[in-house]
N, C-alpha and C. Protein backbone atom coordinates (compact mmCIF):
# COMPACT_ATOMS: atom_id res chain seq x y z
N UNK A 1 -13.40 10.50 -1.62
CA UNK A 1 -12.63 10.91 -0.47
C UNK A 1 -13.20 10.36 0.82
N UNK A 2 -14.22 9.63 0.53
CA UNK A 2 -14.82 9.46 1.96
C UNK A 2 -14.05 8.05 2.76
N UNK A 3 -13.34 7.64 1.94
CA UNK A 3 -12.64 6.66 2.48
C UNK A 3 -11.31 6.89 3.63
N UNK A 4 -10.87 8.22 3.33
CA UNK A 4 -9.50 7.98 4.01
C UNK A 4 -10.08 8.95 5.19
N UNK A 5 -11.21 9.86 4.69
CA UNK A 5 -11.72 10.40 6.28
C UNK A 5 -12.45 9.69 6.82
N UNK A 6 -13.08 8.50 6.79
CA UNK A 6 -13.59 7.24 7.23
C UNK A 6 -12.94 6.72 8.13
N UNK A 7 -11.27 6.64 7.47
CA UNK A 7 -10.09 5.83 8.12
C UNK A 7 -10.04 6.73 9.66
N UNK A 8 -9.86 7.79 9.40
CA UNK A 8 -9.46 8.41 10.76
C UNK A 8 -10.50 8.85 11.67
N UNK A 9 -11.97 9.07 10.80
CA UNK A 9 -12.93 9.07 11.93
C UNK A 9 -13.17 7.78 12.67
N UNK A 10 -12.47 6.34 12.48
CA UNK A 10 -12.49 5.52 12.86
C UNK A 10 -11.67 5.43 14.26
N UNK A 11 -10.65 6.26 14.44
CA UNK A 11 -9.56 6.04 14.75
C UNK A 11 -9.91 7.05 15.93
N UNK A 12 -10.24 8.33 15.25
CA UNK A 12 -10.88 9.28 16.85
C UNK A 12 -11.36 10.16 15.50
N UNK A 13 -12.92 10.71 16.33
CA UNK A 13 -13.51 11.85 15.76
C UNK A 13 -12.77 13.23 15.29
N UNK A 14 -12.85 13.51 14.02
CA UNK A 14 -11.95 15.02 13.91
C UNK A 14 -13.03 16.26 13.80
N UNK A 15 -12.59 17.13 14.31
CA UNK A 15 -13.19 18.40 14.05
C UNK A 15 -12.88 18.72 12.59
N UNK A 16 -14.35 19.68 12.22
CA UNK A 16 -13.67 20.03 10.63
C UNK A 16 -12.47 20.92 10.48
N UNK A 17 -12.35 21.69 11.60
CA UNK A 17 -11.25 22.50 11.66
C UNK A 17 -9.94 21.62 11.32
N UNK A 18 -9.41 20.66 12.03
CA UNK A 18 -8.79 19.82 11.80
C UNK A 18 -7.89 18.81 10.15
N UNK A 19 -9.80 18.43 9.93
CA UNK A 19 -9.86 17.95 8.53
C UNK A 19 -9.54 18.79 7.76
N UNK A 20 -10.07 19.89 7.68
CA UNK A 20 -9.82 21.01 6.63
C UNK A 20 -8.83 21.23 6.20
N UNK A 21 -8.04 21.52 7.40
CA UNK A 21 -6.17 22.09 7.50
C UNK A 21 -5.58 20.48 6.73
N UNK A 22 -5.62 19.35 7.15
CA UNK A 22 -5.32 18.24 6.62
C UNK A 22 -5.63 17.81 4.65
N UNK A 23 -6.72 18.21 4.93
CA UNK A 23 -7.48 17.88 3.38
C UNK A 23 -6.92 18.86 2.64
N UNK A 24 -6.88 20.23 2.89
CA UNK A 24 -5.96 21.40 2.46
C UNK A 24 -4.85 20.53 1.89
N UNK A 25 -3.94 19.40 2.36
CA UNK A 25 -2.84 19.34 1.68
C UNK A 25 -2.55 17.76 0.71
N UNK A 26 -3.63 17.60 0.84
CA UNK A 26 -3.91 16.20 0.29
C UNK A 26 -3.99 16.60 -1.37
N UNK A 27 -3.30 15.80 -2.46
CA UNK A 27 -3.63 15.73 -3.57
C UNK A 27 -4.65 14.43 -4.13
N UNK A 28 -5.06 14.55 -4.92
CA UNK A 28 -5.86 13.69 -5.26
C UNK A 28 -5.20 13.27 -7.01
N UNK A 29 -5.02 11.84 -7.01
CA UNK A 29 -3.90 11.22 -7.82
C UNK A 29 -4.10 10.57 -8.44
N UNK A 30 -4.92 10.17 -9.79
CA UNK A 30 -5.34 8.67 -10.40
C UNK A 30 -4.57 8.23 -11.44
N UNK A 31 -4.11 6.84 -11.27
CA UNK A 31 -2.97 6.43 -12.85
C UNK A 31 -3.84 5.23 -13.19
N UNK A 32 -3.76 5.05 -14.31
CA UNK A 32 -4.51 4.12 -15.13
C UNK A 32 -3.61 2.91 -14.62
N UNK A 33 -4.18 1.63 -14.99
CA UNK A 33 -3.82 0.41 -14.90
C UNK A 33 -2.43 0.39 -15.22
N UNK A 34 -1.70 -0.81 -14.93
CA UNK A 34 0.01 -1.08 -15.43
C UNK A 34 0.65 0.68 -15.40
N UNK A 35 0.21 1.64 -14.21
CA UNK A 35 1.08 2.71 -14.92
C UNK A 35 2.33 2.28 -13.17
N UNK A 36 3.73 2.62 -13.38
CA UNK A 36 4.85 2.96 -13.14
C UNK A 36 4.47 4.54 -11.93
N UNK A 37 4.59 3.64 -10.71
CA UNK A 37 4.23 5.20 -9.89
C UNK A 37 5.32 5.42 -9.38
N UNK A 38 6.29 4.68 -8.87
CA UNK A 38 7.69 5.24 -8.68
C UNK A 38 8.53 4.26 -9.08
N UNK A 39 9.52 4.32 -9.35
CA UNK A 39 10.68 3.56 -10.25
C UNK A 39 11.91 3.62 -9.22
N UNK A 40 12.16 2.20 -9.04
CA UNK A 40 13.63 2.36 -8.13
C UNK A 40 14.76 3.46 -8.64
N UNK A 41 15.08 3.81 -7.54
CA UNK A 41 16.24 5.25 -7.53
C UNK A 41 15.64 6.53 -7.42
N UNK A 42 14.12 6.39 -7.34
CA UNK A 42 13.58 7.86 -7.57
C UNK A 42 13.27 7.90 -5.94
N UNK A 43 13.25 9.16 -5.16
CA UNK A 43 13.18 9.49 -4.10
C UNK A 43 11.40 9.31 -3.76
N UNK A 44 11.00 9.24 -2.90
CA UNK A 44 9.54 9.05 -2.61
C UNK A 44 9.08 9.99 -1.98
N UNK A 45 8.10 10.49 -2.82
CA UNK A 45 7.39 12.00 -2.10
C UNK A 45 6.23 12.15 -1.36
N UNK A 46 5.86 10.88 -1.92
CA UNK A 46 4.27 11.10 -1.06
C UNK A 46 4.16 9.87 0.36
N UNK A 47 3.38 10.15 0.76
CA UNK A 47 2.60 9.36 1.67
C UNK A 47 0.99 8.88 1.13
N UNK A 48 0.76 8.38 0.89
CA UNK A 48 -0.63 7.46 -0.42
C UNK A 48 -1.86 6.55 0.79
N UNK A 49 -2.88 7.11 0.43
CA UNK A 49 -3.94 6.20 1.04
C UNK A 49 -4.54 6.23 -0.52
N UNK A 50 -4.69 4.43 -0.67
CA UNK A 50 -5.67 4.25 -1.68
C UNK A 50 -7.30 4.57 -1.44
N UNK A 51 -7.36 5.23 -2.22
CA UNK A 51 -8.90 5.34 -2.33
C UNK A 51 -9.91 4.45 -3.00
N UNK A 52 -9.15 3.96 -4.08
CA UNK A 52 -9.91 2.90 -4.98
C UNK A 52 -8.62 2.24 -5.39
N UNK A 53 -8.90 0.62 -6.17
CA UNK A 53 -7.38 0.11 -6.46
C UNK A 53 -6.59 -0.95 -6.10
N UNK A 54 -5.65 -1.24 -6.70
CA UNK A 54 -4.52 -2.25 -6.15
C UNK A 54 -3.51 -1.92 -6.37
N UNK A 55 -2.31 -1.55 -5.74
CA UNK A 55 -0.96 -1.31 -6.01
C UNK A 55 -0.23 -2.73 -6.05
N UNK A 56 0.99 -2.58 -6.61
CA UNK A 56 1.75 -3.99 -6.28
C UNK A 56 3.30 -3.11 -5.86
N UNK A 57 4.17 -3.33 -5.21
CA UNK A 57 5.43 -3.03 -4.59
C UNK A 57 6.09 -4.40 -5.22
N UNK A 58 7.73 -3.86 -6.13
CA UNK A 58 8.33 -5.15 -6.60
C UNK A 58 9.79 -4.96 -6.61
N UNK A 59 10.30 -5.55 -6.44
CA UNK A 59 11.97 -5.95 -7.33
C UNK A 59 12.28 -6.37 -8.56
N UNK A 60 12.60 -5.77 -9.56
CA UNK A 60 12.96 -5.60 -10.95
C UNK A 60 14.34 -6.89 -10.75
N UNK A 61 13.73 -8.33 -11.78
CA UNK A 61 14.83 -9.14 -11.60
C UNK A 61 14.99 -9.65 -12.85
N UNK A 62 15.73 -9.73 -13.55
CA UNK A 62 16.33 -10.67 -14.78
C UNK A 62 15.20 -11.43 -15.51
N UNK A 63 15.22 -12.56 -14.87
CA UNK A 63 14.13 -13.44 -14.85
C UNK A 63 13.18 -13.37 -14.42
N UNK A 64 12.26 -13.06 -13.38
CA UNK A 64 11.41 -12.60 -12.08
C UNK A 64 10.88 -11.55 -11.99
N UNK A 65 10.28 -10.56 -11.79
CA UNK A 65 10.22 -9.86 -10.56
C UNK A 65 9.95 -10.26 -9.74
N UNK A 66 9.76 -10.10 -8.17
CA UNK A 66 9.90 -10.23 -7.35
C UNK A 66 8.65 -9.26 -6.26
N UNK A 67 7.43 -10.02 -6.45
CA UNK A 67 6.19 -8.86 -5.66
C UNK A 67 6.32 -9.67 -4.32
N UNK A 68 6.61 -8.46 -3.35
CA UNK A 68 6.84 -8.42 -2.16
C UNK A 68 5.75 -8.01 -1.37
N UNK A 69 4.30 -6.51 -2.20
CA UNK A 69 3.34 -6.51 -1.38
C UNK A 69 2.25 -6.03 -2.02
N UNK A 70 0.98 -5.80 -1.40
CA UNK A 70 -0.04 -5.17 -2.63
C UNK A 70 -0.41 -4.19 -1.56
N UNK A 71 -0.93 -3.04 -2.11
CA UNK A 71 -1.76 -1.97 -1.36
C UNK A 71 -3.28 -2.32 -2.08
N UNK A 72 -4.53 -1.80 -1.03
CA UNK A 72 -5.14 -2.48 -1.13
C UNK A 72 -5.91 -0.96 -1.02
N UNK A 73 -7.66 -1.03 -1.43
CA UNK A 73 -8.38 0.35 -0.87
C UNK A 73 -8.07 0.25 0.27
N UNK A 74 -8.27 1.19 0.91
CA UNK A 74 -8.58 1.91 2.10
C UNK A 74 -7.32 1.65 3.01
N UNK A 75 -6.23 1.52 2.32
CA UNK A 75 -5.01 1.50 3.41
C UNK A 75 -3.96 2.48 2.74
N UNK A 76 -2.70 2.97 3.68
CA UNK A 76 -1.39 3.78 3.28
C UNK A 76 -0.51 2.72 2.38
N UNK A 77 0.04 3.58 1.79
CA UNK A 77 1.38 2.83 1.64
C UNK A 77 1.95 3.93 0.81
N UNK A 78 3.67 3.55 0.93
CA UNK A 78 4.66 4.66 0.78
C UNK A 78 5.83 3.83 0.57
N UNK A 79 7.19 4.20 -0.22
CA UNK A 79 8.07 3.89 0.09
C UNK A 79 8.64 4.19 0.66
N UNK A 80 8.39 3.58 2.08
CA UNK A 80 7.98 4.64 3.36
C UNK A 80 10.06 4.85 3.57
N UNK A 81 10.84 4.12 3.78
CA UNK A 81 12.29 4.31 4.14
C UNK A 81 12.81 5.42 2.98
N UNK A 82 12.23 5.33 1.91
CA UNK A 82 12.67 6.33 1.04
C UNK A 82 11.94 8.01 0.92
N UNK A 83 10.79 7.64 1.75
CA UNK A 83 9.80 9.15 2.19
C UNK A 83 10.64 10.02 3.41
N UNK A 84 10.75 8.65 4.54
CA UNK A 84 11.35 9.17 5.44
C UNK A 84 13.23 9.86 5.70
N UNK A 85 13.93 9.24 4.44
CA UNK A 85 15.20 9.21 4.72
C UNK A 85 15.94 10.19 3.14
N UNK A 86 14.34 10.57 2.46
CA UNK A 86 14.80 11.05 1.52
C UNK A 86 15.68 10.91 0.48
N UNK A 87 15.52 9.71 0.50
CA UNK A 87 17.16 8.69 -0.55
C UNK A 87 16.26 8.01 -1.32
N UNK A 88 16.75 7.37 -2.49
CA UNK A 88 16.08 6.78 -3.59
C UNK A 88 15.25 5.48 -2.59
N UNK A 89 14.11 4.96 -3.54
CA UNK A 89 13.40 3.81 -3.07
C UNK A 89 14.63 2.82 -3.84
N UNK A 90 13.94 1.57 -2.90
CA UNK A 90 14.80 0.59 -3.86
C UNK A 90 14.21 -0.68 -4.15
N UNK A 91 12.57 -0.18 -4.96
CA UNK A 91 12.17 -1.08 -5.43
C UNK A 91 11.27 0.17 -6.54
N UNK A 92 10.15 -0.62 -6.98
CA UNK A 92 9.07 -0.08 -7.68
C UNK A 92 7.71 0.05 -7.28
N UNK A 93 6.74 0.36 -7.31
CA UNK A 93 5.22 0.58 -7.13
C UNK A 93 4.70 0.68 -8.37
N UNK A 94 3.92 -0.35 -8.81
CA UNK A 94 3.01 -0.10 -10.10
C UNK A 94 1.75 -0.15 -9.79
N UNK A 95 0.72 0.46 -10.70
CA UNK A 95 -0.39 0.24 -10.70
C UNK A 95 -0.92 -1.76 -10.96
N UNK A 96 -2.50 -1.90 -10.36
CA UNK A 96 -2.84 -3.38 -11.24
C UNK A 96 -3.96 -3.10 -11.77
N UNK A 97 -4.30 -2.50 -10.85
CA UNK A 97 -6.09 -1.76 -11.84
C UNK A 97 -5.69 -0.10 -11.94
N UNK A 98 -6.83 0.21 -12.47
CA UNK A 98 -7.19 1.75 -12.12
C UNK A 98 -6.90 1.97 -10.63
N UNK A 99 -5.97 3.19 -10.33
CA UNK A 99 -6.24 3.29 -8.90
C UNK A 99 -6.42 5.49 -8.81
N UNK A 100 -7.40 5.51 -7.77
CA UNK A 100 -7.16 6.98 -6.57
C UNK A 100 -7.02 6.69 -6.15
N UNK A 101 -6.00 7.64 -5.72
CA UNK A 101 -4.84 8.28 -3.98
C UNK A 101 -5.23 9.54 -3.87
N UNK A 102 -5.39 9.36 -2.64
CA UNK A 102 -4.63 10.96 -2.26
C UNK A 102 -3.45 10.92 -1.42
N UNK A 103 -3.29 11.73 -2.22
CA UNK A 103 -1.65 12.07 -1.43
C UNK A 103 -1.16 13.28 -0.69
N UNK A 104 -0.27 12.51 0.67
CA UNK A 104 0.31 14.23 0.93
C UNK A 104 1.79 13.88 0.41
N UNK A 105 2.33 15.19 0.03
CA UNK A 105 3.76 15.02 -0.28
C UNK A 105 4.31 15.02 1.44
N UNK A 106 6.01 14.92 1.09
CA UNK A 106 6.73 15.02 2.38
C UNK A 106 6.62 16.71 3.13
N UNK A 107 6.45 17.60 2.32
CA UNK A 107 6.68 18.90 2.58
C UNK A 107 5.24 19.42 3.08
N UNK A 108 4.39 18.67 2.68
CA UNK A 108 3.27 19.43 2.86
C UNK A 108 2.92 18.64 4.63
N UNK A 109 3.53 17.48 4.98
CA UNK A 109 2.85 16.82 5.60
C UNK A 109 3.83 17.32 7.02
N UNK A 110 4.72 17.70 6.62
CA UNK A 110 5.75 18.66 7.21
C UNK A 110 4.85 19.75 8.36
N UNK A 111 4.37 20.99 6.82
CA UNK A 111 3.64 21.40 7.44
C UNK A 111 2.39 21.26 8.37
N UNK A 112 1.74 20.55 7.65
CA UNK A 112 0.42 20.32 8.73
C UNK A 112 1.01 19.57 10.18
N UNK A 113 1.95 19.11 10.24
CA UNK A 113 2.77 18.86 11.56
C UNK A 113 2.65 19.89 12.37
N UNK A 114 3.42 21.04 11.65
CA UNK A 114 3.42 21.70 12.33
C UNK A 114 2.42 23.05 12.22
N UNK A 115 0.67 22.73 11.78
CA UNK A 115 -0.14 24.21 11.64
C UNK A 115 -0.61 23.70 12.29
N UNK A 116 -1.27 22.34 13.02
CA UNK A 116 -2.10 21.77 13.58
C UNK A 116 -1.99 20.92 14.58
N UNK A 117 -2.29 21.22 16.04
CA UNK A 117 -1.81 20.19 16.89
C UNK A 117 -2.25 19.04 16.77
N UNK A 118 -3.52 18.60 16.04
CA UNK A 118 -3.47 16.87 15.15
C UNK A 118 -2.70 16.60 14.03
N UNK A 119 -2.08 17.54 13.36
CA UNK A 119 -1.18 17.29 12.84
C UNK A 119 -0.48 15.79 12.56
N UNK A 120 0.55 16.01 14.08
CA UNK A 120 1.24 14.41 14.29
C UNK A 120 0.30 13.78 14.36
N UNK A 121 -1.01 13.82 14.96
CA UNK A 121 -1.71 12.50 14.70
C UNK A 121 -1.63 11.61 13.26
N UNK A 122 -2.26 12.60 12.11
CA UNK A 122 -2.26 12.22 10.79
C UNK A 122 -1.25 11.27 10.45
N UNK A 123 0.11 11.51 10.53
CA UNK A 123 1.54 10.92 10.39
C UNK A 123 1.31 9.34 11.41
N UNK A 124 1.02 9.80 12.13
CA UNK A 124 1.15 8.82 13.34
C UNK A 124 0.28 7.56 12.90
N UNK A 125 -0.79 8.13 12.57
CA UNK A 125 -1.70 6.97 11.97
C UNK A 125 -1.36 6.21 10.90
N UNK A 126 -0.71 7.17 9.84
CA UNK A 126 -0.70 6.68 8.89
C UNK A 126 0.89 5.43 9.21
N UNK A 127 1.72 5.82 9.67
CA UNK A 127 3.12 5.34 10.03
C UNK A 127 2.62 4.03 10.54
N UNK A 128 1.59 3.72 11.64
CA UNK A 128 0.94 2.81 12.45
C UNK A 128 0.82 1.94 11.77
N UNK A 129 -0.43 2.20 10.50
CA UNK A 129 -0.52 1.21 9.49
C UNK A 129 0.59 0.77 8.64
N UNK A 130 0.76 1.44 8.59
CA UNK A 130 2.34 1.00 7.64
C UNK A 130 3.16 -0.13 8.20
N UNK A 131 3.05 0.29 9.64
CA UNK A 131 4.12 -0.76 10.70
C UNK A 131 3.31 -2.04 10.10
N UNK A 132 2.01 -1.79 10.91
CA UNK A 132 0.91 -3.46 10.98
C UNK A 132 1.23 -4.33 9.74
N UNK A 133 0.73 -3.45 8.94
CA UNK A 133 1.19 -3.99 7.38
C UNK A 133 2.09 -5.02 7.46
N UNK A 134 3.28 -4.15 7.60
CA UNK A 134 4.76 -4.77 7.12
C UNK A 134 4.88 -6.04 8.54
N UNK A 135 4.46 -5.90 9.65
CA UNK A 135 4.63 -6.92 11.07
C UNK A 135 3.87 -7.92 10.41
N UNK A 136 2.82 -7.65 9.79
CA UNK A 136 1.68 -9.09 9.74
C UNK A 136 2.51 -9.81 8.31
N UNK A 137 2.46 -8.99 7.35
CA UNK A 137 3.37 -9.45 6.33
C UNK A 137 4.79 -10.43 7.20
N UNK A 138 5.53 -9.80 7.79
CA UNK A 138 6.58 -10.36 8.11
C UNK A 138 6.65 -11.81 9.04
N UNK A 139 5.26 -11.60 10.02
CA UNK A 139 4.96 -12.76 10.70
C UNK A 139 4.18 -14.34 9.78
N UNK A 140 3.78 -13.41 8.42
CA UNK A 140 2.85 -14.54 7.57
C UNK A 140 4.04 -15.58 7.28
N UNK A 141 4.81 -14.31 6.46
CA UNK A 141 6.03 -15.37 5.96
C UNK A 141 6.79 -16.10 6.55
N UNK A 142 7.14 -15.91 8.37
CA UNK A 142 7.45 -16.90 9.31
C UNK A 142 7.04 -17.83 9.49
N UNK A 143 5.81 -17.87 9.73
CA UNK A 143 4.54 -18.66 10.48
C UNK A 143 3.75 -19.29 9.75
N UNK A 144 3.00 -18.97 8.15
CA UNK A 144 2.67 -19.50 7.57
C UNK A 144 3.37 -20.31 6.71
N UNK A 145 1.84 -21.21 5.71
CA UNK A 145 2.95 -22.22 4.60
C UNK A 145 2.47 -20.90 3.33
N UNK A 146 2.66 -21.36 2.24
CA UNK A 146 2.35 -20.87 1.21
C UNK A 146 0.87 -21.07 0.83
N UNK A 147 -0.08 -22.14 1.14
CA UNK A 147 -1.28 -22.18 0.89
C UNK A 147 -1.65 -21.39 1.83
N UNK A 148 -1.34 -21.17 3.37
CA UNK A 148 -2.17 -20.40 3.95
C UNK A 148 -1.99 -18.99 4.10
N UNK A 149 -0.92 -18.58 3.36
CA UNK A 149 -0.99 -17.01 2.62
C UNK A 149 -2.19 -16.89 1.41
N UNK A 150 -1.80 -17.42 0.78
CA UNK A 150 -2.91 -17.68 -0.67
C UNK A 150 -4.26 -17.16 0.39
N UNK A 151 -4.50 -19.03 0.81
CA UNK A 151 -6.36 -18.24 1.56
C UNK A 151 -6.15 -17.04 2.08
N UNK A 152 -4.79 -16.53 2.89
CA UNK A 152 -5.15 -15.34 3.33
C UNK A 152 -5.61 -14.65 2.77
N UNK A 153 -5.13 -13.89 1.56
CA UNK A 153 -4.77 -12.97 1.07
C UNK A 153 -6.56 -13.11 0.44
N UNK A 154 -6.79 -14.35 -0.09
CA UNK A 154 -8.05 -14.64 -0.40
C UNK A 154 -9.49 -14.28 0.54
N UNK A 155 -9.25 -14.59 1.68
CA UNK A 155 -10.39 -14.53 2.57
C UNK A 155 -10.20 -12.97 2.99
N UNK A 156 -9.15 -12.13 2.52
CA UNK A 156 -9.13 -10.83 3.01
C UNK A 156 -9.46 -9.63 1.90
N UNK A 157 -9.32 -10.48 0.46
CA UNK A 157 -9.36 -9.54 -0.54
C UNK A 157 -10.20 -10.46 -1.51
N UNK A 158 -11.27 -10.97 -1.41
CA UNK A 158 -11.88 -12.04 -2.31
C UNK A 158 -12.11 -11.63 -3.99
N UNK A 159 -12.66 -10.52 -3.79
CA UNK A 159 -13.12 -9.94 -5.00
C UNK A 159 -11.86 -9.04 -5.85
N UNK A 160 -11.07 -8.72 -5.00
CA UNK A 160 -10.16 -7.80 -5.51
C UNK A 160 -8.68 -8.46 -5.88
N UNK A 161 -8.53 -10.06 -5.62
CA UNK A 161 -7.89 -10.83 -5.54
C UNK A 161 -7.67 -11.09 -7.62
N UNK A 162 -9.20 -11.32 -7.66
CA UNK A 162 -8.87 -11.70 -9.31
C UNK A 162 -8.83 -10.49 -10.33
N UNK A 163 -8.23 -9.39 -9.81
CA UNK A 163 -7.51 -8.66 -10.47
C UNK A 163 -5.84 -8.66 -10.68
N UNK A 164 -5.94 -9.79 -10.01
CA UNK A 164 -3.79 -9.57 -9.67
C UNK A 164 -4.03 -11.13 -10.64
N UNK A 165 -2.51 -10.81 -11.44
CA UNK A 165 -2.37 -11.97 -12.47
C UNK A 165 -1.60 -12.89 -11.41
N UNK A 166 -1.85 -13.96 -11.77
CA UNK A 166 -1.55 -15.30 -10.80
C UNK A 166 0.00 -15.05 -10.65
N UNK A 167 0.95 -14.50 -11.56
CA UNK A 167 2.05 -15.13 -11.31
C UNK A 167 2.77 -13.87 -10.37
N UNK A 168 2.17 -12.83 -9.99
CA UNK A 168 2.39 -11.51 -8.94
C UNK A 168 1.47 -12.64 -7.97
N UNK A 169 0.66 -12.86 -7.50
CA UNK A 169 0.52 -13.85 -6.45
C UNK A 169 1.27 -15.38 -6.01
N UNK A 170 1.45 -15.77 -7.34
CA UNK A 170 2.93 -16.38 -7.04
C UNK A 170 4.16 -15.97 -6.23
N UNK A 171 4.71 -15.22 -6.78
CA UNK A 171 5.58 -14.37 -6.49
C UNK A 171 5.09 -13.86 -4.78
N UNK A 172 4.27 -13.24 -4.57
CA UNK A 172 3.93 -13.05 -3.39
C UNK A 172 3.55 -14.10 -2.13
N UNK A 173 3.37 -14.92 -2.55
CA UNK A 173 3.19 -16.09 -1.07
C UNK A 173 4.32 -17.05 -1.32
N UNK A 174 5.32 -16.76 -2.16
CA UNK A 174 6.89 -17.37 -2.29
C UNK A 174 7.15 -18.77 -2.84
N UNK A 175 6.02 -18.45 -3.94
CA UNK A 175 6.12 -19.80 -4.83
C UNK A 175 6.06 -19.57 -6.59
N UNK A 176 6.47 -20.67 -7.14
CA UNK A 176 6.20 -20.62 -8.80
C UNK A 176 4.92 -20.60 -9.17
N UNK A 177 4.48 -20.30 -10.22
CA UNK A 177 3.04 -20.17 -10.68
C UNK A 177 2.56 -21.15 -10.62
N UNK A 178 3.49 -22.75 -10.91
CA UNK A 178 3.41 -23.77 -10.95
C UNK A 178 2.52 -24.54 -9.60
N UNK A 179 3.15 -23.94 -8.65
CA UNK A 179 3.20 -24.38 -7.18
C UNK A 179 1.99 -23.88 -6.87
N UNK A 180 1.27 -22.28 -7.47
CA UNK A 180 0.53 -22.10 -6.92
C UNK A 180 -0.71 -22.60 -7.62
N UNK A 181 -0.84 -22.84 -8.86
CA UNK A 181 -1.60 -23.65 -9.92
C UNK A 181 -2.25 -24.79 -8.43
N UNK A 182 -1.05 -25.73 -8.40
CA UNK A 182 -1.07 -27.23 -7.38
C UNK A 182 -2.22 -26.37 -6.25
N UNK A 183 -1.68 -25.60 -5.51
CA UNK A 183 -2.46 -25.49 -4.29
C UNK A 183 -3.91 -25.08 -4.85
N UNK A 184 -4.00 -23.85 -5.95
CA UNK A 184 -5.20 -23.57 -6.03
C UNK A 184 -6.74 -24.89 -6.63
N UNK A 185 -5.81 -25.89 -7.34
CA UNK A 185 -6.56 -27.39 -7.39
C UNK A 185 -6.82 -27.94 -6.16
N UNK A 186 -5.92 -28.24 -5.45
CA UNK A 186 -6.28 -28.58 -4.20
C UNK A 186 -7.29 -28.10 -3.33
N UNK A 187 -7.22 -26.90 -3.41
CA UNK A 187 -7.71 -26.24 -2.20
C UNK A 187 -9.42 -26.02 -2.81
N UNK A 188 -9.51 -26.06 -4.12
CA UNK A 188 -11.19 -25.97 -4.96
C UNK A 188 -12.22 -27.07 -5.25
């Protein structure tokens, strides 16, 4: 647990009073490797800081899937439009390794909104990251080529990188396994 109160003592010092009321609603969540944490159409309940782990976020395709993002330790992630709007997700979240979360559900996080005037902070933070996430994601895929996602993703996750099978990193910097085979010769 010392990771996600890490995150926010980073962010501003909390009183334990604070933490307490917060940690009070946090579950603590572990699924083994390849497990299925939410399945498109299912509504999204939690709000998730990895504690240990790699998530992958995908689109279920014929031929393909389609990995769009990875959660990584020490960050949120949610299907956040489907947390917030209470309507099915419309993708998937699987496990790639072993992962802990803790989680708050929507109801609980409800409450601590409203028992605790840091409350909204908690939300706020976590929502924040979520934004960055998805902005830097969205600016890579503008702005970058496909090799310089790869190093990204590489120079940001080195070790935790050769847990994801090449062709979910394929898939993620918007190339064939093929393509990414080419760059990773190149670039070694």
């Amino acid at each position: 647990m010392s990771k996600i109160k890490d995150f926010f003592n980073k962010i501003t010092p909390l009183k334990d009073e604070y933490w307490n009321i917060f940690y009070s609603k946090l579950e603590q969540r572990k699924f083994p490797k390849k497990s299925i944490i939410l399945k498109q159409g299912e509504v999204e309940n939690y709000l998730n800081f990895v504690e240990s782990g790699i998530v992958r976020h995908y689109f279920e395709r014929i031929e393909n899937d389609i990995t769009f993002d990875f959660s990584f330790e020490g960050t949120f992630y949610s299907s956040y439009k489907s947390f917030l709007t209470r309507k099915p997700s419309e993708y998937n979240i699987q496990t790639l390794t072993d992962v802990e979360l803790y989680s708050i559900s929507f109801e609980n996080l409800q409450k601590a909104y409203a028992e605790t005037p840091k409350g909204n902070m908690f939300g706020r933070f976590a929502a924040e990251g979520l934004y960055l996430n998805k902005f830097n994601r969205e600016l890579s895929l503008l702005t970058k080529t496909a090799e310089q996602r790869y190093l990204s993703l590489f120079d940001e996750h080195p070790k935790l990188i050769k847990e994801i099978p090449l062709k979910y990193i394929a898939s993620y910097i918007g190339v064939t396994p093929q393509a990414l085979s080419r760059i990773r010769r190149r670039i070694s």
